[in-house]
C-alpha atoms as a PDB file:
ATOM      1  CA  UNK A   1       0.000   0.000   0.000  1.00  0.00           C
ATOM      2  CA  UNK A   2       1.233   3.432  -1.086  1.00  0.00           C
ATOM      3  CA  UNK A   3       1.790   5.945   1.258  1.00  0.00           C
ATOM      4  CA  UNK A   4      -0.794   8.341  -0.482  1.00  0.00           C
ATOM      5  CA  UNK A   5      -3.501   5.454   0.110  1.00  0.00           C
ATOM      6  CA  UNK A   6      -2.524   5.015   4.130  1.00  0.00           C
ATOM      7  CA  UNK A   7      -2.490   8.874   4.590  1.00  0.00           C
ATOM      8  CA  UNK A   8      -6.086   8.913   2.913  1.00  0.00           C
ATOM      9  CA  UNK A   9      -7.391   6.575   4.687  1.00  0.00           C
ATOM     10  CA  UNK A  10      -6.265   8.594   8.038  1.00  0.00           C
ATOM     11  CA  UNK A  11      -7.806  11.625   6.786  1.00  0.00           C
ATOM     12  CA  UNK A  12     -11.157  10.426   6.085  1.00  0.00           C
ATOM     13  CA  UNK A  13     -11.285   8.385   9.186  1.00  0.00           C
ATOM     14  CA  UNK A  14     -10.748  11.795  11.514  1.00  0.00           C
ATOM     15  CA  UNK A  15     -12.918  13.035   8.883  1.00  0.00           C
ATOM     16  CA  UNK A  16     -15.839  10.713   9.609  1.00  0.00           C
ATOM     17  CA  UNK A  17     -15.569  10.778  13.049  1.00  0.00           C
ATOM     18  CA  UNK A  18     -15.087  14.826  13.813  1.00  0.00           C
ATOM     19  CA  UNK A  19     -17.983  16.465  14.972  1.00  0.00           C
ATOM     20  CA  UNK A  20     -17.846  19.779  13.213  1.00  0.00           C
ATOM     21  CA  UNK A  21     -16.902  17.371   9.667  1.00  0.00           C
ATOM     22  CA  UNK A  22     -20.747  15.644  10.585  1.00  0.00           C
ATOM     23  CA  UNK A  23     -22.398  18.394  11.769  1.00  0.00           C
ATOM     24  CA  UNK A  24     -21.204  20.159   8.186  1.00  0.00           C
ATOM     25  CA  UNK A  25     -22.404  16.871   6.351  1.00  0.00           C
ATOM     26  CA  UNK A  26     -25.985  16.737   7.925  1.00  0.00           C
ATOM     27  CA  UNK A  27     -26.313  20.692   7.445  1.00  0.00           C
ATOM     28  CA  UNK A  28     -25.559  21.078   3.639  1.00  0.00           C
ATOM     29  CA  UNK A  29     -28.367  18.901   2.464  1.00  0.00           C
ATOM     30  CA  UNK A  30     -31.125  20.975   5.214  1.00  0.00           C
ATOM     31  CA  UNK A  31     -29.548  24.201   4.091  1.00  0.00           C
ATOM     32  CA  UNK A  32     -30.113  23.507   0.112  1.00  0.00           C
ATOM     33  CA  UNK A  33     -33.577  22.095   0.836  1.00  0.00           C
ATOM     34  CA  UNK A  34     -34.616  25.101   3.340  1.00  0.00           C
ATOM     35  CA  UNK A  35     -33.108  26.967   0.041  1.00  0.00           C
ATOM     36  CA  UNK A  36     -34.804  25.578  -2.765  1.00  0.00           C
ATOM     37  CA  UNK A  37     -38.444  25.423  -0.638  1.00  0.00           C
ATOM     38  CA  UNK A  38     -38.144  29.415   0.141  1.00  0.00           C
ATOM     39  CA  UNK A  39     -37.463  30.172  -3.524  1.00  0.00           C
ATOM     40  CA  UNK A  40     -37.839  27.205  -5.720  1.00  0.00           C
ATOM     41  CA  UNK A  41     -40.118  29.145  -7.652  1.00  0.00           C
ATOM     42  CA  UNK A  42     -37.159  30.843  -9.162  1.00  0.00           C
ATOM     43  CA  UNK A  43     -34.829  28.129 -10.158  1.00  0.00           C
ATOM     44  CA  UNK A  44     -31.909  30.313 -11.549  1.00  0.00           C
ATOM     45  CA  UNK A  45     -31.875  32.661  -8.069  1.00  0.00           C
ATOM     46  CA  UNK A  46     -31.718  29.528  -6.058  1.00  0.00           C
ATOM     47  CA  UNK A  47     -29.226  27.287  -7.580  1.00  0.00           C
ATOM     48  CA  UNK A  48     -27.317  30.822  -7.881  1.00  0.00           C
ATOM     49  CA  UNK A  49     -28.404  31.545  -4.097  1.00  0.00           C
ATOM     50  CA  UNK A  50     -26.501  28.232  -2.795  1.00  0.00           C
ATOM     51  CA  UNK A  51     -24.128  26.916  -5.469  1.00  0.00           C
ATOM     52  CA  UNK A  52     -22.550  30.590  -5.963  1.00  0.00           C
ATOM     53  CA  UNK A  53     -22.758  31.920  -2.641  1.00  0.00           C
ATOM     54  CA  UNK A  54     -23.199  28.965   0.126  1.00  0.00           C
ATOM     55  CA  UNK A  55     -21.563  26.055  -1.614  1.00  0.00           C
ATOM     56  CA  UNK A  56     -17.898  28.350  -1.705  1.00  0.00           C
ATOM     57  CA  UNK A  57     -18.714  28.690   2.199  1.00  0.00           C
ATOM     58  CA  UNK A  58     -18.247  25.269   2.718  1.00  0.00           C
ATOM     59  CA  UNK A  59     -15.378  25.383   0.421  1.00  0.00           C
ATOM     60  CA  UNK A  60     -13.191  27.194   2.856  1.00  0.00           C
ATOM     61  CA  UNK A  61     -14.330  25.194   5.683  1.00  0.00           C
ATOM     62  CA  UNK A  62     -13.323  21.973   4.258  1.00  0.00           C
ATOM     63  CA  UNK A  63      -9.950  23.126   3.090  1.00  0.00           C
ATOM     64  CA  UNK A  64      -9.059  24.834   6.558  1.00  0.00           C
ATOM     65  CA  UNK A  65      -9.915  21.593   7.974  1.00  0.00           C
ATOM     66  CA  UNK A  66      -7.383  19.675   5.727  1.00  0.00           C
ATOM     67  CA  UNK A  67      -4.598  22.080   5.565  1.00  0.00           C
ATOM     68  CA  UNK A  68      -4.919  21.965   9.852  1.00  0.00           C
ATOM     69  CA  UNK A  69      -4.212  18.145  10.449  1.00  0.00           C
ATOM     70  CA  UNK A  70      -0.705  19.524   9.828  1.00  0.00           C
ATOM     71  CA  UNK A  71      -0.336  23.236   9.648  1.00  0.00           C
ATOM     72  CA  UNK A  72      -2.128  23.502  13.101  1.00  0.00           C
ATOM     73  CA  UNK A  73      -0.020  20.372  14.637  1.00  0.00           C
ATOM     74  CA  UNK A  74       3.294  21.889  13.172  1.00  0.00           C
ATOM     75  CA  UNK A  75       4.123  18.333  11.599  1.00  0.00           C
ATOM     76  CA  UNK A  76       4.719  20.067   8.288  1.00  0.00           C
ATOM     77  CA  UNK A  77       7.348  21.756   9.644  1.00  0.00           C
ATOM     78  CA  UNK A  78       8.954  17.985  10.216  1.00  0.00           C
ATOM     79  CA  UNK A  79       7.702  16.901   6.799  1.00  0.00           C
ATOM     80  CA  UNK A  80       9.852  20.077   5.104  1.00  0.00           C
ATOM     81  CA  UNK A  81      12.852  18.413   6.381  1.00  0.00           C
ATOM     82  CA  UNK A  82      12.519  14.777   4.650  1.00  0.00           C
ATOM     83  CA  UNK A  83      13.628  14.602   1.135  1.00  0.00           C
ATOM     84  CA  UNK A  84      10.292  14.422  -0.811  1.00  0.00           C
ATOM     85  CA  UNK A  85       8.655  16.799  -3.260  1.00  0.00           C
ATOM     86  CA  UNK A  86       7.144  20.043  -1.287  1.00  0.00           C
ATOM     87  CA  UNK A  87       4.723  20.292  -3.869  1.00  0.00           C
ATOM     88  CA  UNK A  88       3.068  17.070  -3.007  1.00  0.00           C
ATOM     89  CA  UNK A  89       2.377  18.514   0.696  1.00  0.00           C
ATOM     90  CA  UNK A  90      -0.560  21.048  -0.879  1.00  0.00           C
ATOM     91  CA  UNK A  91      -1.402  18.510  -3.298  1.00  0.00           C
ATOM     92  CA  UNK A  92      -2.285  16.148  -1.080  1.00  0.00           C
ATOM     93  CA  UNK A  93      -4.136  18.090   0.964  1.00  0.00           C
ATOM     94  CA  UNK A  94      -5.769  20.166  -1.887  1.00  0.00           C
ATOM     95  CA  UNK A  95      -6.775  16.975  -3.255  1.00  0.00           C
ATOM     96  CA  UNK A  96      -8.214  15.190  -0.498  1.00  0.00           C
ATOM     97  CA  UNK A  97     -10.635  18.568   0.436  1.00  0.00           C
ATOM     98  CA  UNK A  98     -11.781  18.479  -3.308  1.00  0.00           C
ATOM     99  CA  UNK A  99     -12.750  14.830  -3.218  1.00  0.00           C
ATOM    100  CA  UNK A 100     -14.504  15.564   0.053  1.00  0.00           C
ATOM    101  CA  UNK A 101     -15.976  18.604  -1.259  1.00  0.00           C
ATOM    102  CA  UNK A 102     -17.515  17.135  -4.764  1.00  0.00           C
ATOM    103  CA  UNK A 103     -18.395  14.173  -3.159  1.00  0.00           C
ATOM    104  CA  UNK A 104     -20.754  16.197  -0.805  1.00  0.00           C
ATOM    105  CA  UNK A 105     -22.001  18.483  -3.653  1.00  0.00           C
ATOM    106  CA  UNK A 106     -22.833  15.644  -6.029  1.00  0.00           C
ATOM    107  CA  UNK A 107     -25.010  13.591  -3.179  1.00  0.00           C
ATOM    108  CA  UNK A 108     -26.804  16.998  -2.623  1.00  0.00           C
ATOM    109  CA  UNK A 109     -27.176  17.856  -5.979  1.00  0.00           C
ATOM    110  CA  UNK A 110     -28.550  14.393  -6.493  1.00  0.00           C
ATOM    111  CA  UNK A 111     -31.270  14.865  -4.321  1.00  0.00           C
ATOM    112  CA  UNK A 112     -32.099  18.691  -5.544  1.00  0.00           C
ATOM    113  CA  UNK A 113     -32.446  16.778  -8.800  1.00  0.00           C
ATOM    114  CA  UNK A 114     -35.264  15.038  -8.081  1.00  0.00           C
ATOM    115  CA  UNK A 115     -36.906  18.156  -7.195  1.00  0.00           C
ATOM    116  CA  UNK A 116     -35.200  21.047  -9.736  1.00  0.00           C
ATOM    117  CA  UNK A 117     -34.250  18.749 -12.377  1.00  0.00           C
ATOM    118  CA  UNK A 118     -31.060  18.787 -14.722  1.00  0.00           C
ATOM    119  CA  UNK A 119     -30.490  22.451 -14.451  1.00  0.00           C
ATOM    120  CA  UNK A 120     -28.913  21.378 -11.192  1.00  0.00           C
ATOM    121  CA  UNK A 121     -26.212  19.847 -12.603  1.00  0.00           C
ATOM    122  CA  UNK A 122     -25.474  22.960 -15.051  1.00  0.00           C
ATOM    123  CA  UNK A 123     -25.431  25.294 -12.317  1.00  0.00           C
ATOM    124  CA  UNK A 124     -22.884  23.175 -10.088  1.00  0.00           C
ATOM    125  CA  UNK A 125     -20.511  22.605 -13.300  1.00  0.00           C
ATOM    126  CA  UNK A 126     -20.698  26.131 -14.040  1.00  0.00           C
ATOM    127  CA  UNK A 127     -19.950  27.193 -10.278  1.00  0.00           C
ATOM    128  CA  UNK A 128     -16.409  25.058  -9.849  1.00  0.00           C
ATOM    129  CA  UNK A 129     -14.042  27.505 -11.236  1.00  0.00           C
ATOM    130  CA  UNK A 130     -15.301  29.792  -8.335  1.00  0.00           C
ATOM    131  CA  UNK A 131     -14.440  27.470  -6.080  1.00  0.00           C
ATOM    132  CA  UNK A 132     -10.936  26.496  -7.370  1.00  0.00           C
ATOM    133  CA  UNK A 133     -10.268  30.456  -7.244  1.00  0.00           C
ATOM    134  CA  UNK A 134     -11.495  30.576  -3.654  1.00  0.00           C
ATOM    135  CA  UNK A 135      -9.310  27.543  -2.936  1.00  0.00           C
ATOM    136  CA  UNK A 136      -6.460  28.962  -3.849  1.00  0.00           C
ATOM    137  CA  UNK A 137      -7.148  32.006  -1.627  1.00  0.00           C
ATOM    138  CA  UNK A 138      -7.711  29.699   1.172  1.00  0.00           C
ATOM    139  CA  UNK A 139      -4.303  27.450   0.387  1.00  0.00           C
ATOM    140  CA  UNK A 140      -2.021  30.805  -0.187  1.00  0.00           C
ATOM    141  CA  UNK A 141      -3.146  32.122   3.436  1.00  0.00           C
ATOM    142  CA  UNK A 142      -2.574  28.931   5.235  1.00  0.00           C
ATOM    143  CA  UNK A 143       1.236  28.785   3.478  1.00  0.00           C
ATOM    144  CA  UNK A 144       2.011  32.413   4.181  1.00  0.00           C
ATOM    145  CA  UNK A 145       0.185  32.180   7.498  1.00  0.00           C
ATOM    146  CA  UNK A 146       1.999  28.804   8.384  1.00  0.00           C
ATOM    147  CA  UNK A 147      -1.615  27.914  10.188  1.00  0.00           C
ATOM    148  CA  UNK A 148      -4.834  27.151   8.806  1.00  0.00           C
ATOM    149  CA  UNK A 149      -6.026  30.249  10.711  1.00  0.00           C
ATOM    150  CA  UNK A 150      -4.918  32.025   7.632  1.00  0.00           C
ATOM    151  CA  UNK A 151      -6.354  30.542   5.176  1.00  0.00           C
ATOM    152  CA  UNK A 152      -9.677  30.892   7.404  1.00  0.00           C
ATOM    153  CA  UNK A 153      -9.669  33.996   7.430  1.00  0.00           C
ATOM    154  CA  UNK A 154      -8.184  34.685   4.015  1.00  0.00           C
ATOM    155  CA  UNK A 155     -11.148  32.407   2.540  1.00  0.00           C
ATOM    156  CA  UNK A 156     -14.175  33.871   4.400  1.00  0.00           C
ATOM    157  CA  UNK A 157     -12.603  37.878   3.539  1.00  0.00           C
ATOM    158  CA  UNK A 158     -12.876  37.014   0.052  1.00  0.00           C
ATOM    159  CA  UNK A 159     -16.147  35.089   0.332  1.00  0.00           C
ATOM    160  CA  UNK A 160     -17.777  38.251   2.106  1.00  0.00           C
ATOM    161  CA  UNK A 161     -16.405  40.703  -0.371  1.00  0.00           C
ATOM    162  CA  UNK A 162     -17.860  38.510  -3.063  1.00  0.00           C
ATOM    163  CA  UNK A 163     -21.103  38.717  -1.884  1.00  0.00           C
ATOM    164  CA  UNK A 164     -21.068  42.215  -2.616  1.00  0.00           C
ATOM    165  CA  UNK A 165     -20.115  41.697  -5.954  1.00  0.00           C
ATOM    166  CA  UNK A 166     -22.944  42.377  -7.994  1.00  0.00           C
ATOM    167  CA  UNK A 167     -22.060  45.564  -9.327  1.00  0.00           C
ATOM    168  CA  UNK A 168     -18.551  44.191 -11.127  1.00  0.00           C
ATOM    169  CA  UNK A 169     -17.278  43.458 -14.091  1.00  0.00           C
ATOM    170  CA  UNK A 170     -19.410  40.339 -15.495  1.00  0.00           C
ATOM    171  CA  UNK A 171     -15.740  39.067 -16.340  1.00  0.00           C
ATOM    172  CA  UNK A 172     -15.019  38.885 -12.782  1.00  0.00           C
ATOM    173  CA  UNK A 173     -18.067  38.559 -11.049  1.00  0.00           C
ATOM    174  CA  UNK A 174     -18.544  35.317  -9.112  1.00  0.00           C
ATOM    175  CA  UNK A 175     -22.445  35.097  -9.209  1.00  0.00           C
ATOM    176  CA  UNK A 176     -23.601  34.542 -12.608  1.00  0.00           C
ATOM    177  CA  UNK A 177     -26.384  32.176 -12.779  1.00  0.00           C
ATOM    178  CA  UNK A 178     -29.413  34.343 -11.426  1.00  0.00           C
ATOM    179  CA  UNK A 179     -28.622  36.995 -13.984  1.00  0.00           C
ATOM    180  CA  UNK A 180     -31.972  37.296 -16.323  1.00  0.00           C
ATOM    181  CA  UNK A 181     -31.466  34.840 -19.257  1.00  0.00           C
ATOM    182  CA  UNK A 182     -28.753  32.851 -18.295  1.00  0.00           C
ATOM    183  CA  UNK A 183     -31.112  30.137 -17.350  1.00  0.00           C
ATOM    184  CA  UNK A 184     -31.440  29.877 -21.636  1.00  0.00           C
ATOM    185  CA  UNK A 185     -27.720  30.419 -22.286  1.00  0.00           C
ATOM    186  CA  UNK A 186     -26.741  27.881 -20.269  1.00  0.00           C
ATOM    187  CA  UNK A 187     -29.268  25.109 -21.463  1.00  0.00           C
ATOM    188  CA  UNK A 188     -27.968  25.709 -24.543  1.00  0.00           C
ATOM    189  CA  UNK A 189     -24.520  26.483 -26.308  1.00  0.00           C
ATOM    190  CA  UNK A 190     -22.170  27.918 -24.118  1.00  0.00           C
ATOM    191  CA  UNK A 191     -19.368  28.558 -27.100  1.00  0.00           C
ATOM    192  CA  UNK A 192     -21.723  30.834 -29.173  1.00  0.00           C
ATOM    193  CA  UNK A 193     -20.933  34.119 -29.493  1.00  0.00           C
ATOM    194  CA  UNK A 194     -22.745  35.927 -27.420  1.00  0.00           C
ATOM    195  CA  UNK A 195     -21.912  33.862 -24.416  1.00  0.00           C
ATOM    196  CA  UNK A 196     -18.482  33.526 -24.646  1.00  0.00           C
ATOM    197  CA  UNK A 197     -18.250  36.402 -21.493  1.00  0.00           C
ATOM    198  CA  UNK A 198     -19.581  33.610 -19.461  1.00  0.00           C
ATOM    199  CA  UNK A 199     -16.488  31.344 -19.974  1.00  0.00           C
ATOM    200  CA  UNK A 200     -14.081  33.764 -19.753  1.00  0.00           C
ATOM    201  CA  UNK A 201     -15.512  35.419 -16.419  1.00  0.00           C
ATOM    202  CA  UNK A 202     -14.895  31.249 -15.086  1.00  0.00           C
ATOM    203  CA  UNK A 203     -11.615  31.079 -16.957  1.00  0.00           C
ATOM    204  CA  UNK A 204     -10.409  33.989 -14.635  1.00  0.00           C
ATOM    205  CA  UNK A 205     -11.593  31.933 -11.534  1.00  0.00           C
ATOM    206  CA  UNK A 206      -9.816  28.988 -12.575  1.00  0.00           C
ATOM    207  CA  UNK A 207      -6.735  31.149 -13.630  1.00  0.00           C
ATOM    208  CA  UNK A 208      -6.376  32.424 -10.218  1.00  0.00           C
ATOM    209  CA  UNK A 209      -6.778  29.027  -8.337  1.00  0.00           C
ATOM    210  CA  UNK A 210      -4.182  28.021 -10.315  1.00  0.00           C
ATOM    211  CA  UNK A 211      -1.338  31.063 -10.132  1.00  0.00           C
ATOM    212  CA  UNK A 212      -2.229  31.661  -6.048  1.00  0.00           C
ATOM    213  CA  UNK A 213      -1.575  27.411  -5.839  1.00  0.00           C
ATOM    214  CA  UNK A 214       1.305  28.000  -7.542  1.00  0.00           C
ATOM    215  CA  UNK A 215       2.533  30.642  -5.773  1.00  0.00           C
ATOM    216  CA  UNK A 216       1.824  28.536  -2.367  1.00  0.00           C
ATOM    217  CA  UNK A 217       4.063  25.886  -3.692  1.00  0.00           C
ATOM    218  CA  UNK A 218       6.932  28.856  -4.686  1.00  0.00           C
ATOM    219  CA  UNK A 219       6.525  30.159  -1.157  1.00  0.00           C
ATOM    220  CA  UNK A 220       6.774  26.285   0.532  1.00  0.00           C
ATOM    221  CA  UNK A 221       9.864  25.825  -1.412  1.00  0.00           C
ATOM    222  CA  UNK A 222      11.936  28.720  -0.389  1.00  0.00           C
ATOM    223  CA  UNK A 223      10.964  27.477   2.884  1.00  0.00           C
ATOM    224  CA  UNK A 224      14.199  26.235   5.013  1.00  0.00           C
ATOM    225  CA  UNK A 225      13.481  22.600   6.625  1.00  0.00           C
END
């Protein structure tokens, strides 16, 4: 057995049996169906309402919880001085919050499907770039901070100020999916030309998740064990 596949296993065993992990497991699916009842009659506000503005909530939560099995013990100060691949340390880590994190999001989504149909699915593909660029927020804070205080707090900053963002740019405004029509351009081609904002507004979310991760990993390896 690698040692990828015995450090998993660790992780979602202290994931399955931490309270705040369950409590956060039990409350997603009662917060998207206390959701979708108050405003199901508007489909596009409420997958908007929780897969654009709760879902990158829990985002933050579940990555501060990873990143803090070692960041908060000090153990990756120990793992910087064994010869292995720094990179692999917010790999791991960034990997293991996205499986829980999709994994959570597809059961729920399941579930809303049977009420909101296929349009479900649409809106939680079309909301992932947000959270990789919210991720990487949350991962750059914890590496600079050296604690996963600071990627708390880093995360839930940038999730407040993007609640406010409805007056942006609609290249770089996070909430996209209750905007009038977009119900229509997403059902149907996403590459014609009038929607092509749309995919570059989530190409600059995905863009950042990917420079701030790579800046974590520049900052880990300048690091001294």
């Amino acid at each position: 057995m690698s040692g990828f596949s015995i450090r998993l296993q660790l992780w979602l065993k202290l994931w399955f049996t931490s309270l705040p992990a369950i409590i956060l497991m039990l409350l997603l699916p009662v917060a998207a169906y206390v959701l979708y009842m108050a405003s199901s009659y508007r489909l596009a506000f409420f997958t908007s309402l929780f897969y654009e503005r709760a879902a990158p909530l829990v985002v933050v939560f579940i990555l501060q919880w990873c990143f803090s099995i070692d960041y908060d013990s000090k153990f990756v100060g120990q793992l910087l001085t064994y010869p292995i691949a720094r990179w692999r340390i917010i790999a791991e880590r960034a990997l293991l919050a996205s499986l829980l994190f999709i994994s959570l999001m597809c059961l729920v989504s399941i579930g809303l499907a049977f009420f909101a149909g296929g349009y479900i699915w649409k809106g939680l593909l079309l909301s992932i770039p947000v959270y990789a660029g919210i991720g990487g927020v949350v991962v750059l804070g914890t590496v600079i901070g050296r604690h996963s205080i600071g990627g708390l707090c880093a995360g839930l900053a940038v999730w407040i100020l993007s609640l406010y963002g409805g007056a942006s740019s609609l290249y770089i405004r996070p909430h996209l999916l209750a905007l009038p029509g977009l119900y229509e351009y997403v059902s149907g081609n996403l590459l014609a030309g009038e929607n092509r904002w749309i995919l570059y507004n989530r190409l600059c979310y995905i863009g950042l998740g990917l420079l701030l991760s790579v800046l974590s990993i520049l900052h880990i390896n300048r690091r001294s064990g």
